[in-house]
Protein backbone atom coordinates (compact mmCIF):
# COMPACT_ATOMS: atom_id res chain seq x y z
CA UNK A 1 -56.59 -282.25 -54.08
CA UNK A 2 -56.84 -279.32 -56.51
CA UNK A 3 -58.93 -276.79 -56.36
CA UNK A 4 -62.18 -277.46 -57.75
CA UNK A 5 -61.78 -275.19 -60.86
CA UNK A 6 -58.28 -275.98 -61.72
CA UNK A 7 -58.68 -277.22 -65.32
CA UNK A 8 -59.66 -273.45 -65.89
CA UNK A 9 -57.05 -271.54 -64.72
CA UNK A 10 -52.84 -272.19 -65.09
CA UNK A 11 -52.15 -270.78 -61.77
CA UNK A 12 -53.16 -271.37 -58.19
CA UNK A 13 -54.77 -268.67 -56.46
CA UNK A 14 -53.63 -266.07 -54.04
CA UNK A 15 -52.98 -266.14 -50.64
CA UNK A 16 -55.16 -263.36 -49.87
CA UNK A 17 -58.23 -264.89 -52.28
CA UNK A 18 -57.62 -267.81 -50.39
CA UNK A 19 -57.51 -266.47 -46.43
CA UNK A 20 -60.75 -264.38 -48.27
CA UNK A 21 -62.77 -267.32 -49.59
CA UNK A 22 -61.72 -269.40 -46.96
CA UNK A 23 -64.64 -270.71 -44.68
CA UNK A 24 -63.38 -273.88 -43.31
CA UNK A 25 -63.13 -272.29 -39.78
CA UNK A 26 -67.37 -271.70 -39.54
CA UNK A 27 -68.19 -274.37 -41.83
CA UNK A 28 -66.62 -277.51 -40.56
CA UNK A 29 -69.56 -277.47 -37.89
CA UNK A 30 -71.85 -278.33 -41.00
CA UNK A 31 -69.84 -281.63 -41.68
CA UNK A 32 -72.89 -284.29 -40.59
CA UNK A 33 -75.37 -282.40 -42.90
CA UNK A 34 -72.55 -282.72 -45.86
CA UNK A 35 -72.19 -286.55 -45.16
CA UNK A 36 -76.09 -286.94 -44.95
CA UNK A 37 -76.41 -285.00 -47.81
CA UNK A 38 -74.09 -286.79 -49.83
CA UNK A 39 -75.29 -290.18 -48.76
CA UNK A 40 -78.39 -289.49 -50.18
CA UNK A 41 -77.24 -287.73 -53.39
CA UNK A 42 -75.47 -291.15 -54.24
CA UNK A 43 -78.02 -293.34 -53.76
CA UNK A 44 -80.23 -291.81 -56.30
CA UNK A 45 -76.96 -291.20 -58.25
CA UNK A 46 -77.30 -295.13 -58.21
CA UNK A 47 -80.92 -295.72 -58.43
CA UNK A 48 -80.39 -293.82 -61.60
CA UNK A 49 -78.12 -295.63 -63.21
CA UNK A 50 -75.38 -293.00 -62.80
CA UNK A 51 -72.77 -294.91 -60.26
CA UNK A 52 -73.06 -298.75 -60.24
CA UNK A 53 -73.89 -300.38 -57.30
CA UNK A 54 -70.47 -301.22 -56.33
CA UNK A 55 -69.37 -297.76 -56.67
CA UNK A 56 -72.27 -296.61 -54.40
CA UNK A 57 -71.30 -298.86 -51.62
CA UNK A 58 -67.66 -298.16 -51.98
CA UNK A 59 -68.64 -294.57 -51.47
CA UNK A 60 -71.14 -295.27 -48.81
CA UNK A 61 -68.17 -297.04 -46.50
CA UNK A 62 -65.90 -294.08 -47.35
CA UNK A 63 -68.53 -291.29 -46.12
CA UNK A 64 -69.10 -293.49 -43.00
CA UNK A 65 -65.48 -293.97 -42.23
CA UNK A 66 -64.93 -289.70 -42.54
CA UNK A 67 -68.29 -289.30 -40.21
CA UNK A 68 -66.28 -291.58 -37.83
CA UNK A 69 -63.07 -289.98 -37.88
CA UNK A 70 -64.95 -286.26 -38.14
CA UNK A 71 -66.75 -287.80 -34.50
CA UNK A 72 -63.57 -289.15 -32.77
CA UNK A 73 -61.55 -285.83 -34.05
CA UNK A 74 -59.16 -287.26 -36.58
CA UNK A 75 -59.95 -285.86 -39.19
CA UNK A 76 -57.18 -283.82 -40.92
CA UNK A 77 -57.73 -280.77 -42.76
CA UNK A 78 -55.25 -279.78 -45.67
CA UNK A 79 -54.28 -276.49 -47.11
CA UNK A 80 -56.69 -277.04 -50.15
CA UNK A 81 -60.09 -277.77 -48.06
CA UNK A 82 -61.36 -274.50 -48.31
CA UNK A 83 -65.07 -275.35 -46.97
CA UNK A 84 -66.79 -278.74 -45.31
CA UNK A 85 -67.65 -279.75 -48.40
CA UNK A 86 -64.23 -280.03 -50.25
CA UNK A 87 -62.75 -281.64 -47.42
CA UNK A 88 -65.19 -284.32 -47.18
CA UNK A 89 -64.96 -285.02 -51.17
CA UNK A 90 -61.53 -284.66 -51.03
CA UNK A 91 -61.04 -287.40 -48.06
CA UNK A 92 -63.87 -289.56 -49.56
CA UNK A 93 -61.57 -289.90 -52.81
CA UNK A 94 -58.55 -290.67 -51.17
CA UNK A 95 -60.23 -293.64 -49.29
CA UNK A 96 -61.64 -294.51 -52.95
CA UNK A 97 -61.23 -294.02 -56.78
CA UNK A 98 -65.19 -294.12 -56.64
CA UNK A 99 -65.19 -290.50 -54.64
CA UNK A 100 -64.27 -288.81 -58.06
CA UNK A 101 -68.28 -289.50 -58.60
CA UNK A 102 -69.68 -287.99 -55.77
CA UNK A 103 -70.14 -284.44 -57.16
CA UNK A 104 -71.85 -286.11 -60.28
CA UNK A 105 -74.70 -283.95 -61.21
CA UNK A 106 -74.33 -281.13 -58.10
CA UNK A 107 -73.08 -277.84 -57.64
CA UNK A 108 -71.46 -276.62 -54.26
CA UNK A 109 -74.67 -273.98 -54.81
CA UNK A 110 -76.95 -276.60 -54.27
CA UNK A 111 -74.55 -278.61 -52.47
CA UNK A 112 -74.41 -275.52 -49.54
CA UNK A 113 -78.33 -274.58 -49.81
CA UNK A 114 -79.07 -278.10 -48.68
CA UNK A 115 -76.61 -278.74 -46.09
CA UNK A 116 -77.71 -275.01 -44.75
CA UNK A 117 -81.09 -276.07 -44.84
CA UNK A 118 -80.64 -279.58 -42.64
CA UNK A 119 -78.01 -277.93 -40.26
CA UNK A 120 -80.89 -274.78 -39.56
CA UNK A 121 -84.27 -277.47 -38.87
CA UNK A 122 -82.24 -279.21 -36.71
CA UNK A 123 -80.93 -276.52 -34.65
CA UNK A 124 -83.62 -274.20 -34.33
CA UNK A 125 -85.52 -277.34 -33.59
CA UNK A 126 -83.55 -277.88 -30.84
CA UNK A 127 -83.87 -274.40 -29.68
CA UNK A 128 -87.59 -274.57 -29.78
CA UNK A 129 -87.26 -277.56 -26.92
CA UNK A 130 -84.94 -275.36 -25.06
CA UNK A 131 -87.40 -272.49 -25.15
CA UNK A 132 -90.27 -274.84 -23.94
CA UNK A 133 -88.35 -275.53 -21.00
CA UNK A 134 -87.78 -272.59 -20.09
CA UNK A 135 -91.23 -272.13 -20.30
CA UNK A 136 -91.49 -275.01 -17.80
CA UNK A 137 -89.95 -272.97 -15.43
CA UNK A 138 -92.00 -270.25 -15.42
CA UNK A 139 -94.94 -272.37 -15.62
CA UNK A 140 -93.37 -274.00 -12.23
CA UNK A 141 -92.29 -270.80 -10.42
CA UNK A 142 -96.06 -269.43 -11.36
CA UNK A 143 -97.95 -272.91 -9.85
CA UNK A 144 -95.46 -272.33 -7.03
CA UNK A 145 -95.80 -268.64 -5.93
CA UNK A 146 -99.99 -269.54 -5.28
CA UNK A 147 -101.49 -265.89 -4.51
CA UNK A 148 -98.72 -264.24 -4.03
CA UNK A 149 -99.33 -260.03 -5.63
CA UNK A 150 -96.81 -257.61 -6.63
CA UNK A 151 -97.77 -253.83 -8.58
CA UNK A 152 -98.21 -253.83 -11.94
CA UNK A 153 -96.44 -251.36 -14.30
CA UNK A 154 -97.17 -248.94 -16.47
CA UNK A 155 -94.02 -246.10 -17.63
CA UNK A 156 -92.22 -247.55 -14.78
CA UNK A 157 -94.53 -246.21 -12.87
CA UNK A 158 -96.56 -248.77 -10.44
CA UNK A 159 -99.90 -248.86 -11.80
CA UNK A 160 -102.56 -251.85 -10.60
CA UNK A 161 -101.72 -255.00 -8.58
CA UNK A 162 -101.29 -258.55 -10.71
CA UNK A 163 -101.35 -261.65 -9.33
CA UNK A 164 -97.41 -262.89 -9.55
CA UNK A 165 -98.25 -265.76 -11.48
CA UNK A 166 -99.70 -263.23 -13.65
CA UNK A 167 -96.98 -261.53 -14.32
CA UNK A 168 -94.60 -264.62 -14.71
CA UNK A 169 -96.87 -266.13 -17.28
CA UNK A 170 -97.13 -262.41 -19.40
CA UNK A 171 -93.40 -264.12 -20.38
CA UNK A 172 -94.52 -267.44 -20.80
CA UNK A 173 -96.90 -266.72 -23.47
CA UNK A 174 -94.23 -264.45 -25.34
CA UNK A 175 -92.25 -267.59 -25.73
CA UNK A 176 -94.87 -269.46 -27.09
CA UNK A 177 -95.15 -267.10 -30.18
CA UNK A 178 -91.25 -267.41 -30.60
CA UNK A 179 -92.29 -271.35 -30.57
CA UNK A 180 -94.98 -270.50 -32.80
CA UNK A 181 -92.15 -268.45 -35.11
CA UNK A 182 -89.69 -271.28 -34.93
CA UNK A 183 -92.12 -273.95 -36.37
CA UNK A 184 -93.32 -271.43 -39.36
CA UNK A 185 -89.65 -271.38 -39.89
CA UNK A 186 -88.72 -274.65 -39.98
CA UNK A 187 -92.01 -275.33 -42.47
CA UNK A 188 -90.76 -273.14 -44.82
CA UNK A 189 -86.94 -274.08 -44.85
CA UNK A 190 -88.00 -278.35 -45.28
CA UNK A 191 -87.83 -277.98 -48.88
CA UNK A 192 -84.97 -279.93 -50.37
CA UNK A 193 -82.61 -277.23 -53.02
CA UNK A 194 -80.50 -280.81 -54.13
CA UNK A 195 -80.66 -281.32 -57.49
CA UNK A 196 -81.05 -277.51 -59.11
CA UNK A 197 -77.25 -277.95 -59.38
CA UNK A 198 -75.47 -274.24 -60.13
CA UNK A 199 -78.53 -272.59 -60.79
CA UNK A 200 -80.67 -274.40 -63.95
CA UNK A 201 -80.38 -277.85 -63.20
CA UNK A 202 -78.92 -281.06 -65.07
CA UNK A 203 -79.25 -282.43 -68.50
CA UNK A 204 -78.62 -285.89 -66.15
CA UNK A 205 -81.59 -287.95 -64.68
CA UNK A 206 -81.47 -286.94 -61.49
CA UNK A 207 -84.49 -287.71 -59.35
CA UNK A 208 -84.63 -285.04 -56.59
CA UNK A 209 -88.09 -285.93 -55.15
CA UNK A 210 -85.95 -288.82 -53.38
CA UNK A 211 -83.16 -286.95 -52.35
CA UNK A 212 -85.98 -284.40 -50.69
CA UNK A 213 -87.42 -287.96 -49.28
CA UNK A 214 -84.25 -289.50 -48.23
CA UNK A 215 -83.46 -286.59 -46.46
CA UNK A 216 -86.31 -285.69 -44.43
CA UNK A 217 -87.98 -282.54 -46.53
CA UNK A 218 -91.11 -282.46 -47.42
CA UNK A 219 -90.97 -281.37 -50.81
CA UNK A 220 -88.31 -280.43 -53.06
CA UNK A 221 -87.71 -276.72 -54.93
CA UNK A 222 -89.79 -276.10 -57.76
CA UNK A 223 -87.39 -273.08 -59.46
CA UNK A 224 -84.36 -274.13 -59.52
CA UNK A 225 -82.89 -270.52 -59.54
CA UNK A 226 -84.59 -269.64 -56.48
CA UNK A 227 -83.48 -273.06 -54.84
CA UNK A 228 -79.98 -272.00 -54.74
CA UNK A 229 -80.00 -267.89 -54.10
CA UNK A 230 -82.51 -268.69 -51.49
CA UNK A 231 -81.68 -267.79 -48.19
CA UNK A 232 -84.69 -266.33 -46.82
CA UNK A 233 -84.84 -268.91 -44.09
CA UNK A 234 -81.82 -267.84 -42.93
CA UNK A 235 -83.02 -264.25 -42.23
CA UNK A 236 -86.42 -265.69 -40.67
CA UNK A 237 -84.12 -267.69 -38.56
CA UNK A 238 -82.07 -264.44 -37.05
CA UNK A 239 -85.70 -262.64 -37.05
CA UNK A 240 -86.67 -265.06 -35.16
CA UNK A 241 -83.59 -265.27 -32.67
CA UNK A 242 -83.78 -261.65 -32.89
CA UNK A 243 -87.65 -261.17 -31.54
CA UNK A 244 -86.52 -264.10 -28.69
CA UNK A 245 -83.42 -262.31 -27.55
CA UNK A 246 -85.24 -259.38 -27.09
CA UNK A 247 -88.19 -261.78 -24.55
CA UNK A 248 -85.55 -262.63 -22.88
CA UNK A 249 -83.85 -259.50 -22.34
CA UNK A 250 -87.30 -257.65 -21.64
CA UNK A 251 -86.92 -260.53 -18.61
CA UNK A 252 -83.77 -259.69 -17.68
CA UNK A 253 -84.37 -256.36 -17.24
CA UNK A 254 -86.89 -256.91 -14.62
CA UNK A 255 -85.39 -259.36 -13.29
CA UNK A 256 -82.03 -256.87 -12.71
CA UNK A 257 -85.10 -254.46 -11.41
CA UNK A 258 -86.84 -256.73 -9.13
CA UNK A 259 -83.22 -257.55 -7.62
CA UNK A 260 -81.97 -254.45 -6.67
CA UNK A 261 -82.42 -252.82 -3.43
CA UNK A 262 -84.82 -250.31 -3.92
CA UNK A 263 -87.28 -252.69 -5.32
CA UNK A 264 -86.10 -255.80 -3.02
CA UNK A 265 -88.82 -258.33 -4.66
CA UNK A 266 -86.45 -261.19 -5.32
CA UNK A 267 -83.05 -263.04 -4.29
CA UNK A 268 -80.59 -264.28 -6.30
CA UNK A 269 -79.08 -268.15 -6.09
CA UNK A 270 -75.24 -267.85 -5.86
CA UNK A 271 -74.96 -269.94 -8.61
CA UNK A 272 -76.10 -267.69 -11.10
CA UNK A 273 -75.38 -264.16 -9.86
CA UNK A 274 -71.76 -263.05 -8.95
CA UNK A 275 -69.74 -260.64 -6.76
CA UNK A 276 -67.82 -257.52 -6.78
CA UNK A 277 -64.02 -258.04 -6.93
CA UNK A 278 -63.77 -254.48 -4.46
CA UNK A 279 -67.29 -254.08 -2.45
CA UNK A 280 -67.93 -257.59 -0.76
CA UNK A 281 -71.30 -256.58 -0.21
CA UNK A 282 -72.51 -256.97 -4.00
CA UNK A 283 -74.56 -259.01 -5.27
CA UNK A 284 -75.18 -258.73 -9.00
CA UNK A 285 -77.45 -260.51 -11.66
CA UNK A 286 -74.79 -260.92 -14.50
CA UNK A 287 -76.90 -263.02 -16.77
CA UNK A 288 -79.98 -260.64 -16.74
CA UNK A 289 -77.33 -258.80 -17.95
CA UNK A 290 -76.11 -260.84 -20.19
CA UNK A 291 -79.26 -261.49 -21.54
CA UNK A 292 -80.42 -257.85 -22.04
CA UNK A 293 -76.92 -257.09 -23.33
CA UNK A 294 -76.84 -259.83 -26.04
CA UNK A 295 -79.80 -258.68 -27.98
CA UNK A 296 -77.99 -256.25 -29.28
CA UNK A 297 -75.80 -259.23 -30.75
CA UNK A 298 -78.57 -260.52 -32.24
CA UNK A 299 -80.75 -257.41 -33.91
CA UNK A 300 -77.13 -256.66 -35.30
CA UNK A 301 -76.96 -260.08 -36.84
CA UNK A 302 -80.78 -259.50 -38.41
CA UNK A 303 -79.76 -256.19 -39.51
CA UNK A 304 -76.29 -256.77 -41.08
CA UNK A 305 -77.73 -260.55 -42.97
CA UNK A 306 -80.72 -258.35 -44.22
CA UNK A 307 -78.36 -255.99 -45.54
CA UNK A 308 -76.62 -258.61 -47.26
CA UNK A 309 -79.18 -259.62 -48.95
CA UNK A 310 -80.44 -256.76 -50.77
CA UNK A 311 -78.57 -255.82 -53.96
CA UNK A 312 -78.16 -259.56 -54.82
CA UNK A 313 -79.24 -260.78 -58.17
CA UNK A 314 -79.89 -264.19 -59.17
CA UNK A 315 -78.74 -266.57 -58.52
CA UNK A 316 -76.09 -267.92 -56.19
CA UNK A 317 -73.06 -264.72 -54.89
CA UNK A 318 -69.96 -265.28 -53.03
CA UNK A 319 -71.85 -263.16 -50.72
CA UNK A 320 -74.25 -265.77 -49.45
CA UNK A 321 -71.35 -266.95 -47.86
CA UNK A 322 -71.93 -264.12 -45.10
CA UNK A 323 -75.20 -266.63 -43.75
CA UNK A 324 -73.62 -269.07 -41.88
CA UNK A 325 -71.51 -266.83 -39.41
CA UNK A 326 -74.39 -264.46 -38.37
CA UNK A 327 -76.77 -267.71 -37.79
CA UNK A 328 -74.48 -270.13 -36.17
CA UNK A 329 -73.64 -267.17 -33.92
CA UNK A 330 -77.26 -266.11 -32.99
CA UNK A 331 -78.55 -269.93 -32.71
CA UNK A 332 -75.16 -270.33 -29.77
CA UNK A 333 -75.68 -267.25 -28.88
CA UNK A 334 -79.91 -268.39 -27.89
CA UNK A 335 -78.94 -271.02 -26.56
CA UNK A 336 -76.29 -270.40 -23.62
CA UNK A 337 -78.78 -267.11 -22.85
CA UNK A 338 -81.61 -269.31 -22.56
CA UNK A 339 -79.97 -272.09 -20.56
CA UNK A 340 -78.33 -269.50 -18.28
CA UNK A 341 -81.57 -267.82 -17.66
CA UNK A 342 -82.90 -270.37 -16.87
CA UNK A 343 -81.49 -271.67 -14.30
CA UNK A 344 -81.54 -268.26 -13.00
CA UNK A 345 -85.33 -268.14 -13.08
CA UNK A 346 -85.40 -271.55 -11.49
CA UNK A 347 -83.35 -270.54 -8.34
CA UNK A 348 -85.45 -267.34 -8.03
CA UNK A 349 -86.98 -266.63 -4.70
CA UNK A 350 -89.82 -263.87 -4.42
CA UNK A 351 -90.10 -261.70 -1.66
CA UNK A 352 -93.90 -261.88 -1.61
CA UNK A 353 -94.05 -259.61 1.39
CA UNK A 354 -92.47 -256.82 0.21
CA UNK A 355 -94.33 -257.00 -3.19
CA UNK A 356 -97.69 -257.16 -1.23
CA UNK A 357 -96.74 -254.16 0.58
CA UNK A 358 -95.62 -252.21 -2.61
CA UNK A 359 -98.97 -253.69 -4.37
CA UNK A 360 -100.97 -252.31 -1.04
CA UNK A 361 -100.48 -248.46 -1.64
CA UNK A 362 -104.10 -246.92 -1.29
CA UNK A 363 -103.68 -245.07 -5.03
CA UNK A 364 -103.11 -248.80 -6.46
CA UNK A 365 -107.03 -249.01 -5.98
CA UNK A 366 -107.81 -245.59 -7.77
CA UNK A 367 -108.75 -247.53 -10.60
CA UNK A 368 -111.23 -249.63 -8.59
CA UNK A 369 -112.50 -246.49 -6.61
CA UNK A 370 -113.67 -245.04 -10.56
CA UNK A 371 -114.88 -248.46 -11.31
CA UNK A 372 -117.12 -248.80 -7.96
CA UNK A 373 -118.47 -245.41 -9.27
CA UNK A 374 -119.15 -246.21 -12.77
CA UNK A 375 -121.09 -249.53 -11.28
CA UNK A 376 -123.13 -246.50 -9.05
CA UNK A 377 -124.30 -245.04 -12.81
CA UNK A 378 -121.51 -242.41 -13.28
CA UNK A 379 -119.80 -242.25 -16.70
CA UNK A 380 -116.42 -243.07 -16.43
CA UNK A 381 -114.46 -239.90 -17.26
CA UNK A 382 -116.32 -238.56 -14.41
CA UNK A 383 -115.51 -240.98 -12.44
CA UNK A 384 -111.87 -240.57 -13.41
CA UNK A 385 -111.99 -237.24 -12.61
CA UNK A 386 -113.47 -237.54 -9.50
CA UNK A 387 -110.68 -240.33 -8.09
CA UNK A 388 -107.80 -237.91 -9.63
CA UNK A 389 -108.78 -234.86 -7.62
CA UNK A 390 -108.86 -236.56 -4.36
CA UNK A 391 -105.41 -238.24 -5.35
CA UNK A 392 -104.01 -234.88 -6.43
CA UNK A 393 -105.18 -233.27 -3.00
CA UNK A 394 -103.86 -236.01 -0.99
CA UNK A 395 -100.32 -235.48 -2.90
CA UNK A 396 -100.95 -232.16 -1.94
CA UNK A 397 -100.98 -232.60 1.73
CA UNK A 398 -104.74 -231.95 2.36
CA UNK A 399 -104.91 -235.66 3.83
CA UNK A 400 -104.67 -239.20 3.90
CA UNK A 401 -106.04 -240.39 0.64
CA UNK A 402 -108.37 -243.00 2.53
CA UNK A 403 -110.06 -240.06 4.67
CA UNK A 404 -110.57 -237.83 2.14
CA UNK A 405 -112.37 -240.75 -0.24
CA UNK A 406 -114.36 -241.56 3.11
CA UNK A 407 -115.59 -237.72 2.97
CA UNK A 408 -116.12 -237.61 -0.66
CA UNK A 409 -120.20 -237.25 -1.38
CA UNK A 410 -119.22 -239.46 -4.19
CA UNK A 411 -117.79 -242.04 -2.38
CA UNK A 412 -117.98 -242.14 1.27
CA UNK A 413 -117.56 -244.64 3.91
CA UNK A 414 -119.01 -247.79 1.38
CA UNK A 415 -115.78 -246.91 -1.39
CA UNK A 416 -113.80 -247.64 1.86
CA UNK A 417 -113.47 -251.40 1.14
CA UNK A 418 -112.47 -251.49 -2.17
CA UNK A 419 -109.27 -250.19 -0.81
CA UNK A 420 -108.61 -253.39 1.67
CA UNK A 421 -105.41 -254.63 0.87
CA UNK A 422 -105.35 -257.47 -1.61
CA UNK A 423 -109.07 -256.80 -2.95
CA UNK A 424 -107.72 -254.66 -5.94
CA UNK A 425 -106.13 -258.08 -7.27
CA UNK A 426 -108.84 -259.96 -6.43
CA UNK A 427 -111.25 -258.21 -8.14
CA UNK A 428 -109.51 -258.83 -11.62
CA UNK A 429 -111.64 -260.94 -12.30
CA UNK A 430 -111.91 -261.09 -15.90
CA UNK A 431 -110.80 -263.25 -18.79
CA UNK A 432 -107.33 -263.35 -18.82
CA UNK A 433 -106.86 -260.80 -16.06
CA UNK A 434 -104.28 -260.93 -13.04
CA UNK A 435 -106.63 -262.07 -10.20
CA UNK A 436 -106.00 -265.00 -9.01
CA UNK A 437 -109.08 -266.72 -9.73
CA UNK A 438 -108.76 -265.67 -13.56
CA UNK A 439 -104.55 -266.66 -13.31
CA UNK A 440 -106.40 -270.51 -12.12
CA UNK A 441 -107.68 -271.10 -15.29
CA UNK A 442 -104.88 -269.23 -17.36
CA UNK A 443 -102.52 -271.98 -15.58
CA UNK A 444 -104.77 -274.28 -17.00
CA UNK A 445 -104.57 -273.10 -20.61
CA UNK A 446 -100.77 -272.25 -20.90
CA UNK A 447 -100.02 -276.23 -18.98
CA UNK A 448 -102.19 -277.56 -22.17
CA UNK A 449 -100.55 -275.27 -25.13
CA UNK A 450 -96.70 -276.83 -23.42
CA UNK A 451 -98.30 -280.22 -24.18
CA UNK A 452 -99.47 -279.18 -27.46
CA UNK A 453 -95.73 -277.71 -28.44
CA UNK A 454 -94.37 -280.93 -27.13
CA UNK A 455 -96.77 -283.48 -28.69
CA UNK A 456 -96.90 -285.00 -25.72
């Protein structure tokens, strides 16, 4: 097959425009959205009046046939295919005369938008059930850990104890905005670009409302200059991958934290951590790693697509061509981090003693002591003041911080029970707040917005 501006030019093209303008090798992955694009751009061709019936059908059985040999790998390329969508008109026409119709009133500008457009809803839809299961598991591991208290954080530096379940769900509900993020995406992408052709349209009779039907959108463009040089989806989609690969390495960093020796709070599953190849001792969390190391990949991707982007004018540039590499990249790149993650989060097991005795430090209840002060009438920058003076002078050597709060005329022998171990969690007791009676009902809540994501 020629290529498809040969009646313009005398000579072929170069070897370097072609190697160039070559995307064949990122592309090809888009071939089902081509076919289902095309089957519905020639049934309204027909329902038009455009192709006869015949011609439809004989087209029909030809796109079916390449879908088959595209799914049992026998499909051959040829020199000339220089994207998906010449290679499937090109082996549509050799099975039949009738292919030399399929282009009939479309532009590989529209062509591309919509085949974009159907490959993106389905795979960050797919992504959105992989991120709900991960949510499972950390709705799973929280149910599972019951009581269980570790320090809270603040600089690094440990600040109140949280119930563990707590802390495990602070992640959960970060996914469910990227959820959230993923199904305002998808919204805005489901409107069908088929039928703006190049960039103004057809003097033909083509009926896009049923192509948008046919294929599943729920409206079709209304400018058909924007429809084509449209690819704002595209960057909402790496925002979006962008904002998720940075949840999950925010995870992974604790989680690479949490499993080292100094802070001893979990283990590792030898199926997802690996060893040293010289100290036999080691023990590492690779796909924290992984996972903290890939955002990177992914802000890059935002970054370098928005860039893009930004001195285009309308309508459609050779340099939209740059969307498909940075997405298809972030959306495989998502998906092995969150599968791998996973099923490192699953195969987690917490150390709940050694967090307890980390969460039981007498200054993790300085807060409290200022608190049962301000319930006494103080203000509470008094009360601050007074807790940080004893906890400077007990730093200072002039104590044990429990004896010296016993002897405080402030405090005295009654403060001496809000520092029992486990009562600082336990009095959390507030909306949303890491005691365990407040995590009860937060379980409660995030188990009913997973059935709300899944519709189910």
């Amino acid at each position: 097959m020629a290529e498809l501006w040969h009646g313009r030019f005398e000579g072929g093209p170069a070897e370097a425009l072609q190697e160039l303008n070559n995307s064949l090798p990122f592309d090809r992955r888009m071939y089902a959205q081509d076919i289902e694009g095309s089957r519905a751009h020639v049934t309204m061709l027909a329902d038009v009046g455009l192709v006869d019936a015949g011609e439809r059908d004989d087209i029909l059985t030809a796109l079916d046939q390449v879908e088959s040999e595209f799914s049992d790998q026998s499909f051959e390329f040829v020199a000339s295919d220089e994207d998906i969508h010449t290679a499937v008109e090109r082996r549509v026409t050799e099975i039949t005369p009738a292919g030399g119709k399929i282009h009939t009133g479309r532009s590989r500008n529209d062509q591309v938008a919509t085949d974009l457009r159907l490959w993106t809803r389905r795979e960050l839809g797919e992504l959105r059930s992989i991120v709900i299961d991960f949510q499972r598991v950390l709705l799973d591991q929280a149910r599972s850990v019951g009581d269980a208290y570790l320090p809270g954080y603040t600089h690094l530096q440990q600040a109140q104890p949280v119930a563990l379940a707590h802390h495990l769900l602070a992640h959960g509900w970060a996914l469910s905005r990227d959820v959230q993020r993923l199904d305002q995406t998808i919204a805005r992408l489901n409107v069908s670009p088929l039928g703006a052709g190049a960039l103004a349209g057809s003097s033909l009779p083509l009926d896009p409302d049923a192509t948008a039907a046919a294929l599943g959108f729920t409206s079709r463009f209304e400018n058909s200059l924007d429809a084509v040089s449209d690819r704002d989806y595209v960057a909402e989609a790496l925002f979006d991958l962008a904002l998720l690969g940075v949840h999950l390495s925010r995870i992974g960093e604790e989680l690479i934290l949490w499993a080292s020796t100094e802070f001893g709070f979990i283990g590792l599953d030898d199926a997802f951590s690996t060893g040293s190849s010289m100290m036999p001792q080691k023990k590492n969390p690779d796909i924290a790693e992984l996972a903290r190391g890939k955002s990177g990949r992914l802000i890059g991707h935002l970054s370098g697509f928005m860039a893009t982007l930004k001195g285009l004018p309308l309508t459609y540039n050779k340099d939209l061509q740059e969307d498909k590499e940075p997405l298809f990249d972030a959306c495989d790149t998502v998906r092995l981090t969150l599968l791998a993650l996973s099923g490192m989060v699953s195969t987690l097991t917490f150390n709940t003693e050694r967090m307890a005795a980390q969460a039981d430090s007498p200054y993790a209840a300085a807060t409290d002591l200022a608190e049962w002060l301000v319930k006494t009438g103080m203000p509470f920058r008094g009360a601050h003041a007074v807790v940080g003076q004893l906890v400077r002078r007990a730093l200072a050597g002039e104590g044990a911080f429990a004896d010296l709060v016993a002897a405080s005329p402030d405090l005295g022998e009654a403060a001496i029970g809000v520092m029992t171990p486990g009562m600082s969690v336990q009095s959390r007791t507030t909306p949303g707040g890491g005691s365990p009676t407040a995590v009860s009902v937060q379980l409660e809540r995030f188990a009913a917005i997973l059935v709300e994501q899944t519709g189910n």
